[in-house]
C-alpha atoms as a PDB file:
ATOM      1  CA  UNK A   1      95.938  58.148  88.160  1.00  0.00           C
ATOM      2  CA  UNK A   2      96.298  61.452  87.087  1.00  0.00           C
ATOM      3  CA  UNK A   3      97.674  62.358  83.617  1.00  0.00           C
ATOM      4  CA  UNK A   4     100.889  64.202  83.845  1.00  0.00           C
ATOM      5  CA  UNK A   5     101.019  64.888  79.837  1.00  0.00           C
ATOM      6  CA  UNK A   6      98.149  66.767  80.616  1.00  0.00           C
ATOM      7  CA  UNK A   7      98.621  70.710  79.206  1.00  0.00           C
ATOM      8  CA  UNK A   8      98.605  73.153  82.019  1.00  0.00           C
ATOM      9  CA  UNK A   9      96.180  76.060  81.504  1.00  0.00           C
ATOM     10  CA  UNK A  10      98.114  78.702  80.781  1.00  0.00           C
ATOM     11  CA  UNK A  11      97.098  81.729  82.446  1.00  0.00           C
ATOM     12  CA  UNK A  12      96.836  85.092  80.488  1.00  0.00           C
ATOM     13  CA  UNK A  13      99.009  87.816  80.792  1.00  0.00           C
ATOM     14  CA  UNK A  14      97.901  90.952  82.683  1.00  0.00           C
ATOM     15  CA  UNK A  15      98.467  94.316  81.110  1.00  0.00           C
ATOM     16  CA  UNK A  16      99.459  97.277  82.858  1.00  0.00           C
ATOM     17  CA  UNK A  17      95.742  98.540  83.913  1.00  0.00           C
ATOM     18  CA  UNK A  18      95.228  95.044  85.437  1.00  0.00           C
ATOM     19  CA  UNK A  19      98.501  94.597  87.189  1.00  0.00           C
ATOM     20  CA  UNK A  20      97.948  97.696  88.539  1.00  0.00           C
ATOM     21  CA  UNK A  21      94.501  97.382  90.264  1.00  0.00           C
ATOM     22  CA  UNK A  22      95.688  94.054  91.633  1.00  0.00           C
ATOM     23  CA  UNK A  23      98.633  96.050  93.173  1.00  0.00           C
ATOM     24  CA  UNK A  24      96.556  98.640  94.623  1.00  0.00           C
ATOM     25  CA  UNK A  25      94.346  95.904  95.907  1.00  0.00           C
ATOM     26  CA  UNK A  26      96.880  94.867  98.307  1.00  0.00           C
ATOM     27  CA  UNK A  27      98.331  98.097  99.352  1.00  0.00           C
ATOM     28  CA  UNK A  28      97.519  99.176 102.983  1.00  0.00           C
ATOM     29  CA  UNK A  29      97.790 103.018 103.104  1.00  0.00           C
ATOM     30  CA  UNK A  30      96.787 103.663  99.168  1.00  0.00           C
ATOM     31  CA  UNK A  31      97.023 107.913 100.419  1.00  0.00           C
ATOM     32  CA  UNK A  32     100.184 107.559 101.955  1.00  0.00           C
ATOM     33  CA  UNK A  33     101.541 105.905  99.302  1.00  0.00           C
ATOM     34  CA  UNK A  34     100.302 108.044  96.614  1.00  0.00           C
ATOM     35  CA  UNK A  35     101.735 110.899  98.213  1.00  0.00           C
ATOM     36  CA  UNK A  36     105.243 109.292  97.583  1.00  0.00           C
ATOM     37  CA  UNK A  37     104.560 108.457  94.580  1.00  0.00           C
ATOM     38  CA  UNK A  38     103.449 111.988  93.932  1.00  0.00           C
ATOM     39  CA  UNK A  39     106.357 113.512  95.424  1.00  0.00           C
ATOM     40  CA  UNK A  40     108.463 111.046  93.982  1.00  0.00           C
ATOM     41  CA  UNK A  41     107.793 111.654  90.059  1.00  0.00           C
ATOM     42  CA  UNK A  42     107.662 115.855  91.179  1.00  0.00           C
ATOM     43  CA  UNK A  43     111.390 115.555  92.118  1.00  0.00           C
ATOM     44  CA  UNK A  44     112.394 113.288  88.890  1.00  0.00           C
ATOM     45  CA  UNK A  45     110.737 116.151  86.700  1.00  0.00           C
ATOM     46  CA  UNK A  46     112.744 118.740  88.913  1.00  0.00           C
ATOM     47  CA  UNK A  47     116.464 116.972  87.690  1.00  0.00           C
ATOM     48  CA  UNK A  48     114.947 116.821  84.062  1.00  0.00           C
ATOM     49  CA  UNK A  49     114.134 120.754  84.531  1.00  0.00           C
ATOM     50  CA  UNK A  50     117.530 121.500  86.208  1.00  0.00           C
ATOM     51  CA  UNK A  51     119.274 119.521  82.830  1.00  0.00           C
ATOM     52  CA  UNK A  52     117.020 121.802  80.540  1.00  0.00           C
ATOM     53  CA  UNK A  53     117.536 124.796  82.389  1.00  0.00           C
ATOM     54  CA  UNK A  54     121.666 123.928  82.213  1.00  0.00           C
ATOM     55  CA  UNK A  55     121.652 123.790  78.720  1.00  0.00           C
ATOM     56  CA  UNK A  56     118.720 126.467  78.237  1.00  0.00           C
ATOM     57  CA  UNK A  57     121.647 128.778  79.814  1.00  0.00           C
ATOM     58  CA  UNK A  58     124.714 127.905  77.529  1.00  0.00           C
ATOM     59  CA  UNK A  59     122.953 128.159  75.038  1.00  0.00           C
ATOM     60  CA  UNK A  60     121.571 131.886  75.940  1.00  0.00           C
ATOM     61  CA  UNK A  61     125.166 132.898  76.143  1.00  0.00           C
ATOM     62  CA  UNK A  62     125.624 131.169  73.015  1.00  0.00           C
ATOM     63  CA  UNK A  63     123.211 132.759  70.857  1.00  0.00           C
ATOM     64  CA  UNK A  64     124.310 136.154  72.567  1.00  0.00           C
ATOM     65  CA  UNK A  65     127.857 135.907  71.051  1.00  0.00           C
ATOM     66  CA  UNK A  66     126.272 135.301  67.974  1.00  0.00           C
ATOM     67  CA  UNK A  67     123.998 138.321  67.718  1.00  0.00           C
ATOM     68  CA  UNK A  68     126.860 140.519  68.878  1.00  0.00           C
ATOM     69  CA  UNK A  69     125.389 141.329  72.188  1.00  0.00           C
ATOM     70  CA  UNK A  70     128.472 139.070  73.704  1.00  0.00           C
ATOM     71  CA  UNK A  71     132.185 139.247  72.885  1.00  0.00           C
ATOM     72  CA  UNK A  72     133.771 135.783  72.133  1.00  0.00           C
ATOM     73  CA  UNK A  73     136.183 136.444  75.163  1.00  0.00           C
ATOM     74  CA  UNK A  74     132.766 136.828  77.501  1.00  0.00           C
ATOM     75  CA  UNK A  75     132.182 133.159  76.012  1.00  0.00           C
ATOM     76  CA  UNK A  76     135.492 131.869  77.241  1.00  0.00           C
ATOM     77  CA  UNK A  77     135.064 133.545  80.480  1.00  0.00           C
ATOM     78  CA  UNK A  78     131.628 131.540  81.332  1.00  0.00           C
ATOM     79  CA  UNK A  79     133.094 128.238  79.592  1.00  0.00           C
ATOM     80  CA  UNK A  80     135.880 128.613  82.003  1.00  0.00           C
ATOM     81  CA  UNK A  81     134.113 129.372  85.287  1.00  0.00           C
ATOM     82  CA  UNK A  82     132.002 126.241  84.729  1.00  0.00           C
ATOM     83  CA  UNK A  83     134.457 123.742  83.371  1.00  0.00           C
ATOM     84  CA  UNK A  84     133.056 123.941  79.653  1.00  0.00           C
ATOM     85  CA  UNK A  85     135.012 123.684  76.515  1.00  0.00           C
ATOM     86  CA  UNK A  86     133.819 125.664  73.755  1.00  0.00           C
ATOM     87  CA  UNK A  87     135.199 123.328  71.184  1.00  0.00           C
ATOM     88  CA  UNK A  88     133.914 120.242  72.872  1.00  0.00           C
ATOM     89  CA  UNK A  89     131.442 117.658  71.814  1.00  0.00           C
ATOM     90  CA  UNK A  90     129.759 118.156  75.549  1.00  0.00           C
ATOM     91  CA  UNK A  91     129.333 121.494  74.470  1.00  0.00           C
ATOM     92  CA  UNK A  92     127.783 120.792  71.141  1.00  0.00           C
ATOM     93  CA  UNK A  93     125.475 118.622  73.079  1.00  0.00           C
ATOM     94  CA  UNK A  94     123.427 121.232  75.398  1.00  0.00           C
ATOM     95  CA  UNK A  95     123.366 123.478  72.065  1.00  0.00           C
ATOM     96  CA  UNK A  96     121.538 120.509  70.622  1.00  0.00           C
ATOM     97  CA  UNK A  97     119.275 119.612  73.706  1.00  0.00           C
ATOM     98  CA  UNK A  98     117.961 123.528  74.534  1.00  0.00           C
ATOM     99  CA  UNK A  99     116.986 123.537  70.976  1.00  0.00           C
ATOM    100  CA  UNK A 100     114.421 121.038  71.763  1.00  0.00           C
ATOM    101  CA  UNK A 101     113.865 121.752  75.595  1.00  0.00           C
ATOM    102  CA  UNK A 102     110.745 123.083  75.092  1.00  0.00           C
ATOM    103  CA  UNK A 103     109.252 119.939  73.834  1.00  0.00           C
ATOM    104  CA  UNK A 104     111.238 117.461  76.064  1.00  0.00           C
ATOM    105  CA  UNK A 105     109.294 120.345  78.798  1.00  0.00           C
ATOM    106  CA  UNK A 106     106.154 118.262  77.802  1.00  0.00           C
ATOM    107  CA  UNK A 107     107.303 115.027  78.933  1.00  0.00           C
ATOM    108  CA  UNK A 108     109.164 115.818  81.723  1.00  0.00           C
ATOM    109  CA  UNK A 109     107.596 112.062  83.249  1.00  0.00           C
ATOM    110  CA  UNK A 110     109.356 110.465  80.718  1.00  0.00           C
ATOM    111  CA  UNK A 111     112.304 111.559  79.385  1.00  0.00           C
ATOM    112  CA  UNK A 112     115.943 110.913  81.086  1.00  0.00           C
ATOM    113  CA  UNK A 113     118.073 113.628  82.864  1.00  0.00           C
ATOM    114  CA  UNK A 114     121.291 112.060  81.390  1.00  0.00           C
ATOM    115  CA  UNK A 115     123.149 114.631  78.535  1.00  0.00           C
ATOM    116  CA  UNK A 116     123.922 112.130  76.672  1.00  0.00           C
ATOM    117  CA  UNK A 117     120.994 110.171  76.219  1.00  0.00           C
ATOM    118  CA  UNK A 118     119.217 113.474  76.247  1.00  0.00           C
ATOM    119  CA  UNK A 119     121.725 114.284  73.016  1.00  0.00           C
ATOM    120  CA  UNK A 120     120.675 110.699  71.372  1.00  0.00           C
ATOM    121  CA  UNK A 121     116.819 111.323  71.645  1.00  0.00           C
ATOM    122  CA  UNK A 122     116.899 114.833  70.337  1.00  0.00           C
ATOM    123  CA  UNK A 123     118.370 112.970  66.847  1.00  0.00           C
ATOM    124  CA  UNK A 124     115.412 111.220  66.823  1.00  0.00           C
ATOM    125  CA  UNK A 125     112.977 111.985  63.912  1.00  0.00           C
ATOM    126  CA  UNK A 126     109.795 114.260  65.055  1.00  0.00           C
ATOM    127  CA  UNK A 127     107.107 111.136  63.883  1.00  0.00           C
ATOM    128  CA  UNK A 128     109.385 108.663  65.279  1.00  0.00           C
ATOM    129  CA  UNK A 129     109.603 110.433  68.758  1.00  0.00           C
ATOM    130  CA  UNK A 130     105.983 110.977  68.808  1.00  0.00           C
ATOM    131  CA  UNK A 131     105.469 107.248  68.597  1.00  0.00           C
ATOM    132  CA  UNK A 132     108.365 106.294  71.267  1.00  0.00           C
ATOM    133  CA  UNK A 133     105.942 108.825  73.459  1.00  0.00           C
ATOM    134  CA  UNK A 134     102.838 107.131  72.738  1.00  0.00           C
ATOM    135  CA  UNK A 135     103.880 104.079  73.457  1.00  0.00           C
ATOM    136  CA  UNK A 136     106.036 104.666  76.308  1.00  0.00           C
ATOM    137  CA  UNK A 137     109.150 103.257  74.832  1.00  0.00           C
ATOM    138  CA  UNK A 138     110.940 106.561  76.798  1.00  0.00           C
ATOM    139  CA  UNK A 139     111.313 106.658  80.506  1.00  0.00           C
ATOM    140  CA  UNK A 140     113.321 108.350  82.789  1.00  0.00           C
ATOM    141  CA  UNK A 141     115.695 105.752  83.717  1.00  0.00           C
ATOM    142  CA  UNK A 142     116.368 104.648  79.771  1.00  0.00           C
ATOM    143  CA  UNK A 143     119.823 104.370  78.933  1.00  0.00           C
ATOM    144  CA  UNK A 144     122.068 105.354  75.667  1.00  0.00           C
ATOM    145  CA  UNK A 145     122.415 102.029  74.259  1.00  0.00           C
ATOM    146  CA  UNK A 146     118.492 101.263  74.966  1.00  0.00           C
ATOM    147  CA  UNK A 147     117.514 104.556  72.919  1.00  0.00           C
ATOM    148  CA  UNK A 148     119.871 103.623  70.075  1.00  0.00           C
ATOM    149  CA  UNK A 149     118.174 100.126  69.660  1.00  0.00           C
ATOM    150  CA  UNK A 150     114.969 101.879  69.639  1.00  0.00           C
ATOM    151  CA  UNK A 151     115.979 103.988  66.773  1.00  0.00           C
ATOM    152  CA  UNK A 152     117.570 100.866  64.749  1.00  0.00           C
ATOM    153  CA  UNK A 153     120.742 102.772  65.159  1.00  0.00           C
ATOM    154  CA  UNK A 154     122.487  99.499  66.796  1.00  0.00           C
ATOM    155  CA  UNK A 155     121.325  97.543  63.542  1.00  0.00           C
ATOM    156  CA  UNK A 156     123.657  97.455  60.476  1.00  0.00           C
ATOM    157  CA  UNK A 157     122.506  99.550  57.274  1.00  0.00           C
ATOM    158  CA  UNK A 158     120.076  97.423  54.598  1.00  0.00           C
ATOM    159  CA  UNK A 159     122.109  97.011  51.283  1.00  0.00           C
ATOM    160  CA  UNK A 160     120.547  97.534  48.562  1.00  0.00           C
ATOM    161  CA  UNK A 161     120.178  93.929  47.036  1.00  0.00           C
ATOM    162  CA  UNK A 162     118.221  92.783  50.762  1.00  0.00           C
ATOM    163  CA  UNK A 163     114.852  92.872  51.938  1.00  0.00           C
ATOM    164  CA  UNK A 164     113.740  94.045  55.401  1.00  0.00           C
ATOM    165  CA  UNK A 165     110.857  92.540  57.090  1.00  0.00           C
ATOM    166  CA  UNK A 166     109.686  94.367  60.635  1.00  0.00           C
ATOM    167  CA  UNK A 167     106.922  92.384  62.529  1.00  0.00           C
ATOM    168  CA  UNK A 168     105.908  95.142  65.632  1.00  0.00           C
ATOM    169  CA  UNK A 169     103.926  93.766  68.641  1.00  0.00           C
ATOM    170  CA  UNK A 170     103.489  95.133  71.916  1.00  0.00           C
ATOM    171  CA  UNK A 171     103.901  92.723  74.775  1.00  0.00           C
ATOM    172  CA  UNK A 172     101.267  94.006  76.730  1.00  0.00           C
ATOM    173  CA  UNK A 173      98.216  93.481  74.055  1.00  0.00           C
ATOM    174  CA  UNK A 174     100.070  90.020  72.979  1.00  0.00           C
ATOM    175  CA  UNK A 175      98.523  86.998  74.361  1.00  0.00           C
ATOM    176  CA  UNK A 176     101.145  84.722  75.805  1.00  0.00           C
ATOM    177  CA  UNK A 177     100.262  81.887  72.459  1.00  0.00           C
ATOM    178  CA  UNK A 178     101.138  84.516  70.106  1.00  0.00           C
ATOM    179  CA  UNK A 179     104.400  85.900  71.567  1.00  0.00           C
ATOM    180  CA  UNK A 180     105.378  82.240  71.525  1.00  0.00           C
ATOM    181  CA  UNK A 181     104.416  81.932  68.105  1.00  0.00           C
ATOM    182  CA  UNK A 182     106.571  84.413  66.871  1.00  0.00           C
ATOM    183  CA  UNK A 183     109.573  83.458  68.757  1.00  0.00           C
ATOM    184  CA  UNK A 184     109.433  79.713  67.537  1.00  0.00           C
ATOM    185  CA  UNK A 185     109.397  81.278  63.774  1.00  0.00           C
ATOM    186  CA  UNK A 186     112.013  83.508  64.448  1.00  0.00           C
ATOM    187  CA  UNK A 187     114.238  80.564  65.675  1.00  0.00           C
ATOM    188  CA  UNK A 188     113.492  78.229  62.230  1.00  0.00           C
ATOM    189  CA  UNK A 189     114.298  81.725  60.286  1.00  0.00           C
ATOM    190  CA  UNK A 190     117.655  81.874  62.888  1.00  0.00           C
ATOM    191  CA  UNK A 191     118.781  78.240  61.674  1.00  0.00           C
ATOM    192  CA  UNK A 192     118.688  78.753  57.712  1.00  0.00           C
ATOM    193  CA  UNK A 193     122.355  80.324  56.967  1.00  0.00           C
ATOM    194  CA  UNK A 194     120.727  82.323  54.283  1.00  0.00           C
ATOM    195  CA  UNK A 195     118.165  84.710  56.474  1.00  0.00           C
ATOM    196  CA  UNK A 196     119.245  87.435  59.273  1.00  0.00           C
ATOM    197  CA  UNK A 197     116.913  87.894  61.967  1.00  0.00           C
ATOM    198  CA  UNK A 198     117.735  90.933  63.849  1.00  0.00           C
ATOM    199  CA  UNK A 199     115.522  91.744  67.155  1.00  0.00           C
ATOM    200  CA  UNK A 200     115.118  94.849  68.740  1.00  0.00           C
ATOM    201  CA  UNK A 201     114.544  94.756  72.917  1.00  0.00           C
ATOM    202  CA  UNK A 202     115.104  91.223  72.558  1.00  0.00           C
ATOM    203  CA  UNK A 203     115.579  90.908  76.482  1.00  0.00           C
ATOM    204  CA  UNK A 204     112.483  92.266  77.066  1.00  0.00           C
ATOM    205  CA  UNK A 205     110.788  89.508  74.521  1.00  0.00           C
ATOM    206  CA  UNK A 206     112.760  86.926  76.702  1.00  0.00           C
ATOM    207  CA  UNK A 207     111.686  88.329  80.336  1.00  0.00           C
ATOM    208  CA  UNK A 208     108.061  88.024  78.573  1.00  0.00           C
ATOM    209  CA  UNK A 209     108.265  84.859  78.368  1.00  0.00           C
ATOM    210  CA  UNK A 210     110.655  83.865  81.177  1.00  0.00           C
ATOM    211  CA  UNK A 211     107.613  86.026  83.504  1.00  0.00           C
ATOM    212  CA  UNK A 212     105.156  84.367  82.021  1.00  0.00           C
ATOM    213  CA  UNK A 213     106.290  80.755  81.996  1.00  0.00           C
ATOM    214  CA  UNK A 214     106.752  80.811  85.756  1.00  0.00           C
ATOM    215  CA  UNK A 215     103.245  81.826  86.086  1.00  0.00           C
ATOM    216  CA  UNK A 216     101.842  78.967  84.638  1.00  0.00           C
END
């Protein structure tokens, strides 16, 4: 009779290299499909270029009135034509983002098109940025309130009488043991009254596991 207490194997977790090649494994026109892809990511990096180029522009006008070159009533006139308000925080915004358009120019693969969220990265400090890069935290599709978790900005200031602990880990170089590991101490630290446990991308820490558990 077989055992049914018996532990299931559990089955590693790919990273991205792997899942990849067994993806293209199963493909049927790899060229063809390529060629979308190429074509694909060259029109995403167009609508970042066309956002850069927007705010490259008012800002052009911008720095015009400043050096004198432009009247402030030649300002008005633009703001006008184009549905701008001078005085607006929209405004204040593509100042903000051509200022830095010539880095996010770099990563056109992996930076949004989105103002906004455009806005939220460019508050980001230089080091920190450079490490959302690496690590490919930023994507084109990433939204205001993901960018803000990123930067801790969600998370409610450390007094000055508390101590901060931050474990990092990326899911893709975790084994599927360890992952659980950590979760099942973060849960005891959740049930004493005393201790705050507060988890950044904590959906993407649950799809890890959800993904993973119904591979097994």
């Amino acid at each position: 009779m077989k055992n049914t207490n018996q532990l299931v194997p559990k089955k590693p977790k790919l990273t991205k290299i792997q899942k990849l090649e067994m993806l293209k494994t199963k493909c049927t026109n790899i060229d063809f499909l390529n060629e979308c892809i190429f074509n694909y990511q060259r029109q995403t990096k167009n609508i970042v270029e066309h956002t850069l180029m927007m705010c490259d522009t008012v800002n052009s006008i911008h720095q015009k009135v400043k050096r004198g070159e432009l009247v402030e009533s030649d300002l008005d006139y633009f703001c006008n034509q184009v549905g701008l308000d001078k005085k607006s925080s929209s405004f204040r915004k593509l100042i903000c983002i051509s200022h830095h358009s010539n880095t996010f120019r770099k990563y056109l693969d992996k930076v949004p098109s989105t103002v906004s969220v455009l806005y939220e990265i460019t508050t980001l400090d230089p080091d920190l940025f450079n490490m959302l890069i690496e690590s490919n935290s930023l994507h084109q599709f990433i939204t205001l309130s993901e960018v803000k978790k990123l930067t801790n900005k969600s998370l409610p200031k450390i007094q000055s009488n508390e101590v901060s602990v931050k474990i990092n880990f990326d899911l893709d170089k975790t084994t599927y043991e360890s992952v659980v590991f950590i979760n099942q101490m973060m849960d005891r630290l959740r049930s004493n009254n005393e201790i705050k446990v507060l988890v950044q991308n904590e959906s993407s820490l649950e799809q890890f596991l959800n993904e993973v558990v119904e591979t097994l």
